[in-house]
C-alpha atoms as a PDB file:
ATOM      1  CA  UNK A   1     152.139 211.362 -35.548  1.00  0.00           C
ATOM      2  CA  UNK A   2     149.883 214.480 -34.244  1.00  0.00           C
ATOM      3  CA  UNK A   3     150.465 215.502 -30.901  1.00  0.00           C
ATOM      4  CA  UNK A   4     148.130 213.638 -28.953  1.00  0.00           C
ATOM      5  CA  UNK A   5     149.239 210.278 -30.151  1.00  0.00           C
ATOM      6  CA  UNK A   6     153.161 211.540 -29.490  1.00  0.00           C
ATOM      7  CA  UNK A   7     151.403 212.455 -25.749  1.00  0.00           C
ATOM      8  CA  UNK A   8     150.284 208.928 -25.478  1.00  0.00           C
ATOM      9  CA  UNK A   9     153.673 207.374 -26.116  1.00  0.00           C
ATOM     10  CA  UNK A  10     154.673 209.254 -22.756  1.00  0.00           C
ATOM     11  CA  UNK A  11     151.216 210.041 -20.371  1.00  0.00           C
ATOM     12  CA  UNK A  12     147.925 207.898 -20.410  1.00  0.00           C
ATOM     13  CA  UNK A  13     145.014 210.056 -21.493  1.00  0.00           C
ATOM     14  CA  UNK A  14     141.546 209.928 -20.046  1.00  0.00           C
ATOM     15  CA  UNK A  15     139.014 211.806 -21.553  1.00  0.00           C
ATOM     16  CA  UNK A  16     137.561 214.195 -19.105  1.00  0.00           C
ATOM     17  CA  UNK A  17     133.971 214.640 -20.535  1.00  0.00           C
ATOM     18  CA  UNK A  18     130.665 212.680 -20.009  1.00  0.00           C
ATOM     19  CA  UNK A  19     130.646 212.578 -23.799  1.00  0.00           C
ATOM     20  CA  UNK A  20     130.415 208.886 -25.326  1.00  0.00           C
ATOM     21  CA  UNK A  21     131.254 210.188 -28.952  1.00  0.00           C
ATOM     22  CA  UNK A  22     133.785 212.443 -28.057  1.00  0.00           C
ATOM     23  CA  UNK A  23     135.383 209.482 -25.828  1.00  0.00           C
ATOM     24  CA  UNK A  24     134.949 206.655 -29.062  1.00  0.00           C
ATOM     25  CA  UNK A  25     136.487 209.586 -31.509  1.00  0.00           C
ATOM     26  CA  UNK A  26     139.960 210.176 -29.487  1.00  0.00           C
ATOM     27  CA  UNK A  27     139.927 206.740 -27.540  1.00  0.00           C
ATOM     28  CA  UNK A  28     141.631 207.294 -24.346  1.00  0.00           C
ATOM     29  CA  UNK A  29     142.394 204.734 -21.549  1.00  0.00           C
ATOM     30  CA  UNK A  30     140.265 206.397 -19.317  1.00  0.00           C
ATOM     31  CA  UNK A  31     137.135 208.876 -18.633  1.00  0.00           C
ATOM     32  CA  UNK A  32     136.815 210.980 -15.544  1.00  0.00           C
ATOM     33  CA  UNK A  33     132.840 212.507 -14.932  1.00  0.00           C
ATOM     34  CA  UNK A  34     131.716 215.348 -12.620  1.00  0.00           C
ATOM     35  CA  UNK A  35     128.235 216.673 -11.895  1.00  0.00           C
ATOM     36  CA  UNK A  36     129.174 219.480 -14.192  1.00  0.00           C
ATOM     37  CA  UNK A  37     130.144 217.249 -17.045  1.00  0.00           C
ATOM     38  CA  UNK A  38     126.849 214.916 -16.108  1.00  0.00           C
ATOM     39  CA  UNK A  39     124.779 217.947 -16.239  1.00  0.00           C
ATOM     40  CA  UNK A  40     126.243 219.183 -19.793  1.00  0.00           C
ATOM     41  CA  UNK A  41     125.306 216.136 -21.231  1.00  0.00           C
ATOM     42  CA  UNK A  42     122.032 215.133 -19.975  1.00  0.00           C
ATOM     43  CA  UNK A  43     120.599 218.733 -21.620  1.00  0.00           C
ATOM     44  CA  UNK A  44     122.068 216.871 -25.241  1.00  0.00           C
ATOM     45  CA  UNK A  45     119.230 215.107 -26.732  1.00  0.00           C
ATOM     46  CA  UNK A  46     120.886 212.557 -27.662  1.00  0.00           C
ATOM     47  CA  UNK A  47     121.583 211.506 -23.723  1.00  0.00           C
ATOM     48  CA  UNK A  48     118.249 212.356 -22.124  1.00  0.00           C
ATOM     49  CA  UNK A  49     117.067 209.047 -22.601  1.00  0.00           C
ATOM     50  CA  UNK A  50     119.530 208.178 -20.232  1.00  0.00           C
ATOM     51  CA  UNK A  51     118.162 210.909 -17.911  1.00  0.00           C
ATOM     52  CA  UNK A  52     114.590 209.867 -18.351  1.00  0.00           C
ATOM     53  CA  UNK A  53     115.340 205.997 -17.638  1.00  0.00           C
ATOM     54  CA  UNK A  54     116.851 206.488 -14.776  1.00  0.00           C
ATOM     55  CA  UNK A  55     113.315 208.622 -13.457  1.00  0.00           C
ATOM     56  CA  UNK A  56     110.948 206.282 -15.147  1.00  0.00           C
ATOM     57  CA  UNK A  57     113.249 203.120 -13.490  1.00  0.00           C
ATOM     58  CA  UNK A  58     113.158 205.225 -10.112  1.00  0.00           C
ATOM     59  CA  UNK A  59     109.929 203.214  -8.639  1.00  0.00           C
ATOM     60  CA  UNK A  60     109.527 205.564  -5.668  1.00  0.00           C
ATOM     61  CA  UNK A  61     112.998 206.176  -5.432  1.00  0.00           C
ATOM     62  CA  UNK A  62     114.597 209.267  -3.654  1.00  0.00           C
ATOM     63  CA  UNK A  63     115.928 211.703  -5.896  1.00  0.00           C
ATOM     64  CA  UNK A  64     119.332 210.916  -4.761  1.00  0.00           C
ATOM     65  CA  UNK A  65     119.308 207.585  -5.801  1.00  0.00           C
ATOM     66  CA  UNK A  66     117.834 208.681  -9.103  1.00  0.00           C
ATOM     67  CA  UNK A  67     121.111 210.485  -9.275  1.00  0.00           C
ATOM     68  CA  UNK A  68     123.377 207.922  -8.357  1.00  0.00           C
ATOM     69  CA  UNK A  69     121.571 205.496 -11.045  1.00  0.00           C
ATOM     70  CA  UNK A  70     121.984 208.051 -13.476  1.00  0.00           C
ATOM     71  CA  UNK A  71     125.792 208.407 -12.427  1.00  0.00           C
ATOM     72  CA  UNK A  72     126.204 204.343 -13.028  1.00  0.00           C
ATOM     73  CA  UNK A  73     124.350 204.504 -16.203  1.00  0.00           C
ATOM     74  CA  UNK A  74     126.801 207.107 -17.710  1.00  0.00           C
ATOM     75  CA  UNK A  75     129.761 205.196 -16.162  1.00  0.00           C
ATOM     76  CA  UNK A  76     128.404 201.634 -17.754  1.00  0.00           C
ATOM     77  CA  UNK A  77     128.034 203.510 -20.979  1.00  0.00           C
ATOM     78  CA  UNK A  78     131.497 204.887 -21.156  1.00  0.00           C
ATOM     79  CA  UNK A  79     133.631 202.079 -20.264  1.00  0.00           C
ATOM     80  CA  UNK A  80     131.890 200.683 -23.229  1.00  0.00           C
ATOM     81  CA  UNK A  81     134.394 202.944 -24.785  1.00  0.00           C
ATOM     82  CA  UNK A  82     137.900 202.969 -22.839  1.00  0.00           C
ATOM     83  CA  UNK A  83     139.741 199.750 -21.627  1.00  0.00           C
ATOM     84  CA  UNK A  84     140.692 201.306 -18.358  1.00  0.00           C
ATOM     85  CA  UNK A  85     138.590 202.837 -15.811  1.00  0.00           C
ATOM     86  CA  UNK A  86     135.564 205.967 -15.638  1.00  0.00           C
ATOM     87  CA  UNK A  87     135.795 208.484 -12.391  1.00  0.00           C
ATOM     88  CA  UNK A  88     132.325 209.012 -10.564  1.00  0.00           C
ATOM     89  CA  UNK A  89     132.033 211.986  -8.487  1.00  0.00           C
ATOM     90  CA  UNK A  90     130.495 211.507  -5.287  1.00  0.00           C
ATOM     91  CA  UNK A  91     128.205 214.560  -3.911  1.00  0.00           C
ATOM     92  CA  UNK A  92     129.972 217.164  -3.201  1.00  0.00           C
ATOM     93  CA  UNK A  93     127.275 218.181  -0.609  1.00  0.00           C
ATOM     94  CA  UNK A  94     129.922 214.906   1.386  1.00  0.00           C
ATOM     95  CA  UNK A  95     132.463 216.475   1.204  1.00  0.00           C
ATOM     96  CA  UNK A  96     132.818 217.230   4.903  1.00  0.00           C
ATOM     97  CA  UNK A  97     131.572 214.039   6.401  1.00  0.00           C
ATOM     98  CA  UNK A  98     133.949 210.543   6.016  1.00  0.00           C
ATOM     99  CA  UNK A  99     131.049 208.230   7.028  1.00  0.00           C
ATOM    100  CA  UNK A 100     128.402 209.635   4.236  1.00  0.00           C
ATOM    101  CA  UNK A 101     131.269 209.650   1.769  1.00  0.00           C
ATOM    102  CA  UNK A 102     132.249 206.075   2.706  1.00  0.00           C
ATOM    103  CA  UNK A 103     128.561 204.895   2.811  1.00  0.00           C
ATOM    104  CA  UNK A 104     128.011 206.178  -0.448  1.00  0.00           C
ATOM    105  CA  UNK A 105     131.479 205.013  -2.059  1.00  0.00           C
ATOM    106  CA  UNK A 106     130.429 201.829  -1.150  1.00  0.00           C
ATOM    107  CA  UNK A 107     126.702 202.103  -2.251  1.00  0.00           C
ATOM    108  CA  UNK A 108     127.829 203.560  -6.032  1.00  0.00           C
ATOM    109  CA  UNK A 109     130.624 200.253  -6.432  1.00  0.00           C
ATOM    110  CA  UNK A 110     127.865 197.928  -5.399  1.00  0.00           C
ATOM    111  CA  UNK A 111     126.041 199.628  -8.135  1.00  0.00           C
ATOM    112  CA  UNK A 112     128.288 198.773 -10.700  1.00  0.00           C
ATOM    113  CA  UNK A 113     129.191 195.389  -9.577  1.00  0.00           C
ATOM    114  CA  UNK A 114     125.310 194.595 -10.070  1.00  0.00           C
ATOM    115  CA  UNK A 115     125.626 196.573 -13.154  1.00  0.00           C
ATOM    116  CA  UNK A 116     128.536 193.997 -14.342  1.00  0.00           C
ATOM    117  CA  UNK A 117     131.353 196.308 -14.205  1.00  0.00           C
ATOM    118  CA  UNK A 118     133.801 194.829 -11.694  1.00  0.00           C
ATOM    119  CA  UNK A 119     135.298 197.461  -9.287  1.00  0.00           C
ATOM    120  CA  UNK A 120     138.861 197.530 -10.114  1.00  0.00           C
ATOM    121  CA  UNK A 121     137.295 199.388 -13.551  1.00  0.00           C
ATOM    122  CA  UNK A 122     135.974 202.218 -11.133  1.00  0.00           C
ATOM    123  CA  UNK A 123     137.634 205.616  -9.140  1.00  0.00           C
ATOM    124  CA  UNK A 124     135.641 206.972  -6.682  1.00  0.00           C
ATOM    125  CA  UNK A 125     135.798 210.539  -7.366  1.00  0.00           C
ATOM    126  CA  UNK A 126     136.283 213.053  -3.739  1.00  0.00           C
ATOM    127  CA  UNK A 127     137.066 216.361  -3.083  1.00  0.00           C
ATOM    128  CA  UNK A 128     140.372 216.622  -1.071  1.00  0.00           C
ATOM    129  CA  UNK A 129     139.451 217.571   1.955  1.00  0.00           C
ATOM    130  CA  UNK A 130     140.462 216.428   5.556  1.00  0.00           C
ATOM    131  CA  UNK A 131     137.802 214.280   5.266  1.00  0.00           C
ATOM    132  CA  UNK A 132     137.026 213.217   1.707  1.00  0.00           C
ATOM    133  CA  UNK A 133     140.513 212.042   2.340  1.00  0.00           C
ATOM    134  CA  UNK A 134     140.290 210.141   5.193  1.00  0.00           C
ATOM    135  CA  UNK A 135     137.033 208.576   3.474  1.00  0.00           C
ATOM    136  CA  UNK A 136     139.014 207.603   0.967  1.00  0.00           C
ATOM    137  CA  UNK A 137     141.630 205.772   2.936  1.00  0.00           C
ATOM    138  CA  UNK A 138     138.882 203.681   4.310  1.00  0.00           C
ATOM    139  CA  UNK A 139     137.682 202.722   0.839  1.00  0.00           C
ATOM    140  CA  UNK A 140     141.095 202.091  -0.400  1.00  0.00           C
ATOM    141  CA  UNK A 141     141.295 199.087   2.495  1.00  0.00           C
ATOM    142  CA  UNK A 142     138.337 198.210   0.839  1.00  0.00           C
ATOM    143  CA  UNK A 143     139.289 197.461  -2.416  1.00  0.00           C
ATOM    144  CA  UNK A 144     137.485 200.432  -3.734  1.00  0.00           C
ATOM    145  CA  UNK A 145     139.606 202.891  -5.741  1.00  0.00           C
ATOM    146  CA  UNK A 146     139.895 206.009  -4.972  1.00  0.00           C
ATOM    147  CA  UNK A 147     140.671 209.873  -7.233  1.00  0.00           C
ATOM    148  CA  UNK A 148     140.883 212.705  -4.981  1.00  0.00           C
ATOM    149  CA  UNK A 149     139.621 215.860  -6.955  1.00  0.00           C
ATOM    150  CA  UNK A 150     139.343 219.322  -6.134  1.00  0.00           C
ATOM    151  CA  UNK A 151     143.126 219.399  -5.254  1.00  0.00           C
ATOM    152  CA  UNK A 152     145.517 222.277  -5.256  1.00  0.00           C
ATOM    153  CA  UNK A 153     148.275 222.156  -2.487  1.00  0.00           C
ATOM    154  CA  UNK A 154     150.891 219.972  -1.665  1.00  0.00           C
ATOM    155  CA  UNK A 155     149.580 219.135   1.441  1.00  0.00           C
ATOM    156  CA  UNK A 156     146.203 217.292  -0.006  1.00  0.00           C
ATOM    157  CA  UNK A 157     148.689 215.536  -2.312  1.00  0.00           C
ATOM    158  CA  UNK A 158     151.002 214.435   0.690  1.00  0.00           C
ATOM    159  CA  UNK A 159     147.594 213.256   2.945  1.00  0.00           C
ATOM    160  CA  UNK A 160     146.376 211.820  -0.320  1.00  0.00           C
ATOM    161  CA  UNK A 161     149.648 209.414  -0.734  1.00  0.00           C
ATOM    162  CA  UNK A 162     149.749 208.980   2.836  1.00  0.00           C
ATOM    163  CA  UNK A 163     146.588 207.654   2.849  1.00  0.00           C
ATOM    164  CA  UNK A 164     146.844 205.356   0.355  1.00  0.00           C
ATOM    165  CA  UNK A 165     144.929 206.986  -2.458  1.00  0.00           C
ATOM    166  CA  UNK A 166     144.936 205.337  -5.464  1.00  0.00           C
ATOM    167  CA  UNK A 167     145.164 208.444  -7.710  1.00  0.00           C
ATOM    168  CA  UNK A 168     144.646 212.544  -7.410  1.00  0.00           C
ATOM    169  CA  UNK A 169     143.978 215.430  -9.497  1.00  0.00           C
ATOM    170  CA  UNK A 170     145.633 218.513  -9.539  1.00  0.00           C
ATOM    171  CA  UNK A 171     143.784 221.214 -10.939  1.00  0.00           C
ATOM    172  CA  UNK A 172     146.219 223.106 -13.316  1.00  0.00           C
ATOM    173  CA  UNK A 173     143.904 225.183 -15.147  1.00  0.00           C
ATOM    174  CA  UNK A 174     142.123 226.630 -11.961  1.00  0.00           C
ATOM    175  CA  UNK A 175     145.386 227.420 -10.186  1.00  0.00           C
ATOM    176  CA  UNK A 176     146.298 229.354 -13.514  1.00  0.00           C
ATOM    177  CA  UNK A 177     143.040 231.320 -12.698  1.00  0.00           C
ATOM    178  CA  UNK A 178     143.521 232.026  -9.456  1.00  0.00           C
ATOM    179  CA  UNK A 179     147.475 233.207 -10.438  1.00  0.00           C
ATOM    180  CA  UNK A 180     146.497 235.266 -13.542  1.00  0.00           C
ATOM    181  CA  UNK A 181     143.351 237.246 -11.514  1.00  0.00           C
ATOM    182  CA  UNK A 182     145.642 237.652  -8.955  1.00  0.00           C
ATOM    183  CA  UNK A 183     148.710 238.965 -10.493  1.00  0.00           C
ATOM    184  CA  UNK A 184     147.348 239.787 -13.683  1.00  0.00           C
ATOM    185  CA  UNK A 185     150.201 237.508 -15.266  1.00  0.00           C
ATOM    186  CA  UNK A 186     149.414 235.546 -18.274  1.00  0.00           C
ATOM    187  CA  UNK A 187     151.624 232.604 -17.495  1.00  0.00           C
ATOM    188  CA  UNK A 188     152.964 230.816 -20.420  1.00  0.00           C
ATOM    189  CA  UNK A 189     154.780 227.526 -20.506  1.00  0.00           C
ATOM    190  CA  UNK A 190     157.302 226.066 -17.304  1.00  0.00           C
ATOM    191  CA  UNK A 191     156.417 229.102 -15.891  1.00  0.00           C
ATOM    192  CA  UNK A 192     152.963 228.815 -15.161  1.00  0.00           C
ATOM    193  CA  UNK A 193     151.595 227.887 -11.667  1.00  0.00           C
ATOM    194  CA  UNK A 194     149.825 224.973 -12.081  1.00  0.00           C
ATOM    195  CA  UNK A 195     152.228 223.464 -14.125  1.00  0.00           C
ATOM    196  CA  UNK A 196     154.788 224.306 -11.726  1.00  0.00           C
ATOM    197  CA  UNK A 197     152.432 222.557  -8.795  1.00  0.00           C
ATOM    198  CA  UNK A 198     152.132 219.348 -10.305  1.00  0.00           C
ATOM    199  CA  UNK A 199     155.650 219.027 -11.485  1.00  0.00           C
ATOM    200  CA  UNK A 200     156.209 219.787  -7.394  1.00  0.00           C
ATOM    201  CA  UNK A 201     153.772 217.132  -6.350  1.00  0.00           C
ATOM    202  CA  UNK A 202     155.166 214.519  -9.119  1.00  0.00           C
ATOM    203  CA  UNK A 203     158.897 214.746  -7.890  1.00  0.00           C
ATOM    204  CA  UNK A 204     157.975 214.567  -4.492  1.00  0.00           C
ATOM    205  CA  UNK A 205     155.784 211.098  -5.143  1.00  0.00           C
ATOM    206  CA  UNK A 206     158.858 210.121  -6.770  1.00  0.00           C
ATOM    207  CA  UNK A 207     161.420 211.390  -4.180  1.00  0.00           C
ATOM    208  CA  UNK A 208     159.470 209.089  -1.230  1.00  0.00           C
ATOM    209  CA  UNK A 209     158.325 206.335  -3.406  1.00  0.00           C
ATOM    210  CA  UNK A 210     154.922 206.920  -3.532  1.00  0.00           C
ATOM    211  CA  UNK A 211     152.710 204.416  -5.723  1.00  0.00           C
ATOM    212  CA  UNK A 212     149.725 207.513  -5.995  1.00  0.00           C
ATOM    213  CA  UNK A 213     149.449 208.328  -9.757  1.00  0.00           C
ATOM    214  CA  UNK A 214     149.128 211.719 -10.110  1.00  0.00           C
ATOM    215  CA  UNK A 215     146.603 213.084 -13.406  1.00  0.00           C
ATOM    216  CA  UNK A 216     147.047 216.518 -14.210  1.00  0.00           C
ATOM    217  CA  UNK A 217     143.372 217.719 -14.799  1.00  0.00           C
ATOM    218  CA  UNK A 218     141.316 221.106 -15.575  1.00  0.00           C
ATOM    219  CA  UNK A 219     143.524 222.678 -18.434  1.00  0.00           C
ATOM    220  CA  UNK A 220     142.809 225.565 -19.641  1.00  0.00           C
ATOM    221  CA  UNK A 221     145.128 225.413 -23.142  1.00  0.00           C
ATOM    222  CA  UNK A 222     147.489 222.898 -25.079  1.00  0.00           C
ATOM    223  CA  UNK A 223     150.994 224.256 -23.638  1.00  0.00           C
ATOM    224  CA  UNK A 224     150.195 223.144 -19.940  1.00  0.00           C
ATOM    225  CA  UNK A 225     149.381 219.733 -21.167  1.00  0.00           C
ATOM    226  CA  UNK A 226     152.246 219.430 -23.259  1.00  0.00           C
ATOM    227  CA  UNK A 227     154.209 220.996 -20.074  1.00  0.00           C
ATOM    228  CA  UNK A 228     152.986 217.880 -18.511  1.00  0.00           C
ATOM    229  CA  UNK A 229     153.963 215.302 -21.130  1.00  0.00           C
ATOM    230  CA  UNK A 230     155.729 212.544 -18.843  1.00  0.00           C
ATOM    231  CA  UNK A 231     152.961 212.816 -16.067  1.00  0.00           C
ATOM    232  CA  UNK A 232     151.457 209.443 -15.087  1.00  0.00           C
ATOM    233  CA  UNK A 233     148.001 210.500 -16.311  1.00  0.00           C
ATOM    234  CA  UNK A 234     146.437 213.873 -18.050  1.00  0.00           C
ATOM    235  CA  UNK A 235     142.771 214.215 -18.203  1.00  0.00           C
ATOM    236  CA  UNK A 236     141.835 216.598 -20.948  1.00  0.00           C
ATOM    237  CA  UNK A 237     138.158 217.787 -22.695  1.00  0.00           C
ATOM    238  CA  UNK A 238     137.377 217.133 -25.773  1.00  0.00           C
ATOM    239  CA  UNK A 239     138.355 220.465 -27.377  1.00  0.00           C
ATOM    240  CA  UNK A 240     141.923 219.988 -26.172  1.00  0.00           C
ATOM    241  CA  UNK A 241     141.958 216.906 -27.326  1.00  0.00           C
ATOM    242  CA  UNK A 242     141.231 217.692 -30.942  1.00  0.00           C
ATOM    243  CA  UNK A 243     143.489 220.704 -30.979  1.00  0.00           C
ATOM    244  CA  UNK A 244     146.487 218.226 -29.786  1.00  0.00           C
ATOM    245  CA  UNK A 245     144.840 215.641 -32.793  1.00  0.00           C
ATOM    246  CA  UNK A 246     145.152 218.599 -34.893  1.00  0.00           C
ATOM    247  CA  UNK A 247     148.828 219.684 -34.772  1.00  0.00           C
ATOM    248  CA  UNK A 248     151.440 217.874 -35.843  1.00  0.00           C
ATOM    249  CA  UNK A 249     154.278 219.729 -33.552  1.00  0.00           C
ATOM    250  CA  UNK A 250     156.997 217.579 -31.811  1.00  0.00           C
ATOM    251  CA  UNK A 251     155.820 216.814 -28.194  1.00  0.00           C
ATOM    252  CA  UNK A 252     158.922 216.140 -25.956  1.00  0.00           C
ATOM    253  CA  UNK A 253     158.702 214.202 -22.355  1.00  0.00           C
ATOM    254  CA  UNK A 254     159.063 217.445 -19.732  1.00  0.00           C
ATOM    255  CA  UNK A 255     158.465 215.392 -16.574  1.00  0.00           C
ATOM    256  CA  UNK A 256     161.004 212.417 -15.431  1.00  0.00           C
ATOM    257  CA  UNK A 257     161.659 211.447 -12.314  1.00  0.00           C
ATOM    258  CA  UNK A 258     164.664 213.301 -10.545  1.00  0.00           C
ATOM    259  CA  UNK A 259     165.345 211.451  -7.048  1.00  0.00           C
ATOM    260  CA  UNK A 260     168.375 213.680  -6.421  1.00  0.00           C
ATOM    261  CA  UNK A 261     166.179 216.560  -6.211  1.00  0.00           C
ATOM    262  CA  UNK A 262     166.475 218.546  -3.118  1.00  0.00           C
ATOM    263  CA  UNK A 263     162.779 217.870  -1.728  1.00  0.00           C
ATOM    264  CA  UNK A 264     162.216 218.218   2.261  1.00  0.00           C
ATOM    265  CA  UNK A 265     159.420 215.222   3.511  1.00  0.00           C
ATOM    266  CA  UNK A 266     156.328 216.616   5.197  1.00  0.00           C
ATOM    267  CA  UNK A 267     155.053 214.606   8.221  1.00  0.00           C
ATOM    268  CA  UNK A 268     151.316 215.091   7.937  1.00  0.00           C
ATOM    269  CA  UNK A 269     148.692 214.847  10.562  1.00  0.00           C
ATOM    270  CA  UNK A 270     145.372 216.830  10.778  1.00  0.00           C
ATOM    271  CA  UNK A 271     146.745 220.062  12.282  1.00  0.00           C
ATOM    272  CA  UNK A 272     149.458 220.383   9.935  1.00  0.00           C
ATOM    273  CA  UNK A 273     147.107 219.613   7.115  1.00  0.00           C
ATOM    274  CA  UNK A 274     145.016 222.663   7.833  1.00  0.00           C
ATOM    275  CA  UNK A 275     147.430 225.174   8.523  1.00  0.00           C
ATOM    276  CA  UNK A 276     149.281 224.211   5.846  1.00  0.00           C
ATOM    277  CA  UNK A 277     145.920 224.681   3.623  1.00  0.00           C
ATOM    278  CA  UNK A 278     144.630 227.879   5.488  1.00  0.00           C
ATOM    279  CA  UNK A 279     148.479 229.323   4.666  1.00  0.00           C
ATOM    280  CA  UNK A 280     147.617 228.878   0.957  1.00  0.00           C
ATOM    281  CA  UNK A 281     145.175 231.237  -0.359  1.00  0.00           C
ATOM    282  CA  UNK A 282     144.627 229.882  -3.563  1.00  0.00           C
ATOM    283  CA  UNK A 283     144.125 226.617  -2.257  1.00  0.00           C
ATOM    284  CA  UNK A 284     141.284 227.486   0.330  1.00  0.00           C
ATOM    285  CA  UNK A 285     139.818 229.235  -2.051  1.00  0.00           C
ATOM    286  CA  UNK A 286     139.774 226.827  -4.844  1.00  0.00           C
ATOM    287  CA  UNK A 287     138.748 224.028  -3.259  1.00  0.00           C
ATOM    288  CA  UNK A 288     136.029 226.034  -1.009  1.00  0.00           C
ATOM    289  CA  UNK A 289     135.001 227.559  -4.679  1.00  0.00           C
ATOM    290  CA  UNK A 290     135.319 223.996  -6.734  1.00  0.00           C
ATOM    291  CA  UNK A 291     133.244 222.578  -3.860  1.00  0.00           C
ATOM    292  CA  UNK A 292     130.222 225.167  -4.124  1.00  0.00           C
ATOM    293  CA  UNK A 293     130.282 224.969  -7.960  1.00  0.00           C
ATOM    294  CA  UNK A 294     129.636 221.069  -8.255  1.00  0.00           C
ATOM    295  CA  UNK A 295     127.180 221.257  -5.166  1.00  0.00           C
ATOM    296  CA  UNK A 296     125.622 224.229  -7.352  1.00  0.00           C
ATOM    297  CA  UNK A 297     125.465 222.005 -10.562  1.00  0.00           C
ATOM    298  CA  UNK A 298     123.945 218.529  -8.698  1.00  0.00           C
ATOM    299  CA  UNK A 299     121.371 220.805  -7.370  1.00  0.00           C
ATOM    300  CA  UNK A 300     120.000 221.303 -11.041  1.00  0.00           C
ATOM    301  CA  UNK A 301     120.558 218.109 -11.956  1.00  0.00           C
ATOM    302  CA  UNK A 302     118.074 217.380  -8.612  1.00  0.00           C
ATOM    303  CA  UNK A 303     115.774 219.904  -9.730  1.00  0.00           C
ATOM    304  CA  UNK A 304     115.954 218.418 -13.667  1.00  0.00           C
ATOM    305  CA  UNK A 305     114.672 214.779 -11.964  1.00  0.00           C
ATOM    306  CA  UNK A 306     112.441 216.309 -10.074  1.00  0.00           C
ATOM    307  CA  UNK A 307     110.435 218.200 -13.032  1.00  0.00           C
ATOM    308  CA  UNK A 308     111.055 215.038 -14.858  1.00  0.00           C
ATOM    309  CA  UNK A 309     109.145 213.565 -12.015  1.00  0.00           C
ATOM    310  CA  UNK A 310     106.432 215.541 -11.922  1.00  0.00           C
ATOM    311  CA  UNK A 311     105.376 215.907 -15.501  1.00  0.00           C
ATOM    312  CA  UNK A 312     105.524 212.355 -15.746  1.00  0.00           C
END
């Protein structure tokens, strides 16, 4: 077997791409979008009809909505191609307000259910914030499924199983950044940083009996996802994917469960949440920085519908 089928004997893959022949050619379980992937694709030709059905079927819609029915179309289209479930972001611009981000969870499922695609097939992507989080705890209750993105400290992934999330993303790849720029360290293997935080966050689900999956995401080369092999979920692009598709190297399970490890619990409330945040640099930065970036990226998706809008 190559890699990435010896990976899926030990983590479930999701495709982390907006993509649909890159998701058919390595057939994952899942798909996770963002407005970055969503905006790489629609500037394909081969998914701007998507783009310009969603404008022509706007009738007087806002542009927002134009975006959201653009989201649902690329979601519909995907699970064409995975069994499991497809990740769709909400705005980023929400990020900092529970009630918008619950509105609009609720508004994007009622999408799909219309759509045909039954909720329990959907994750509700939010950034981990104080509130995104407490947003999502409110959804959960709902029955609406919930992936916290944008994370990068132990304390979002505490609130997040806390609150009930149904699943969160570490970011391993940008906490590798942040490390490397910062130390000038080109971390290799066990040793690097955002392995090392989601092997953290995994053993401390499993210390307290969490039921939050936890899906490595944003890697930056093969060895942190093979670091990861044992992880309840990896989401990986499509180059990854066909360099793990490519080698036929033994892949070996690096993360099991160790409920004797020596792992102090972390009661969790609002204040503790943001010191604990503002004490991590890399954190506050990264999310603040992953935060402006997809905000940066829906805006020219906006300005794409609204061009599209005017020259029709």
């Amino acid at each position: 077997m190559n890699q990435l089928e010896q990976l899926k004997q030990y983590t479930t893959v999701v495709a982390d791409t907006g993509d649909f022949q890159s998701i058919k050619a390595y057939a994952p379980q899942d798909a996770t979008t963002n407005p970055s992937l969503i905006l790489k694709a629609v500037q394909k030709p081969e998914y701007r009809p998507l783009l310009e059905k969603a404008v022509a079927d706007a009738n007087g819609a806002s542009v927002d909505a134009i975006v959201d029915s653009l989201l649902i179309a690329f979601g519909v289209e995907i699970l064409k191609y995975v069994p499991g479930r497809v990740s769709t972001e909400i705005d980023a611009a929400l990020s900092f307000d529970t009630e918008a981000t619950v509105a609009k969870g609720r508004e994007l499922i009622a999408l799909y259910e219309k759509a045909g695609v039954s909720r329990e097939r959907v994750l509700i992507k939010i950034a981990s914030t104080w509130e995104g989080i407490r947003a999502a705890e409110i959804l959960e209750k709902d029955g609406i499924h919930c992936n916290l993105t944008l994370l990068f400290s132990l304390c979002q992934a505490v609130a997040c199983a806390e609150a009930g999330v149904q699943l969160i993303s570490p970011f391993v790849g940008r906490i590798y950044d942040w490390y490397k720029k910062s130390s000038g360290t080109d971390y290799t293997g066990a040793d690097d940083p955002g392995v090392q935080s989601v092997k953290r966050i995994y053993q401390y689900y499993r210390k307290f009996g969490y039921k939050t999956e936890v899906m490595g995401a944003s890697f930056r080369n093969t060895s942190q996802i093979l670091e990861l092999a044992g992880c309840d979920l990896l989401t990986i692009s499509p180059d990854l994917l066909q360099k793990l598709a490519d080698s036929d190297a033994t892949v070996q399970r690096k993360l099991v469960a160790d409920e004797s490890a020596d792992i102090e619990k972390i009661a969790i409330d609002e204040k503790t949440f943001r010191f604990m945040l503002n004490e991590d640099a890399m954190g506050t930065e990264k999310l603040s920085e992953g935060i402006r970036a997809f905000v940066a990226d829906s805006a020219k998706l906006k300005k794409m519908i609204e061009e599209l809008r005017v020259a029709a």
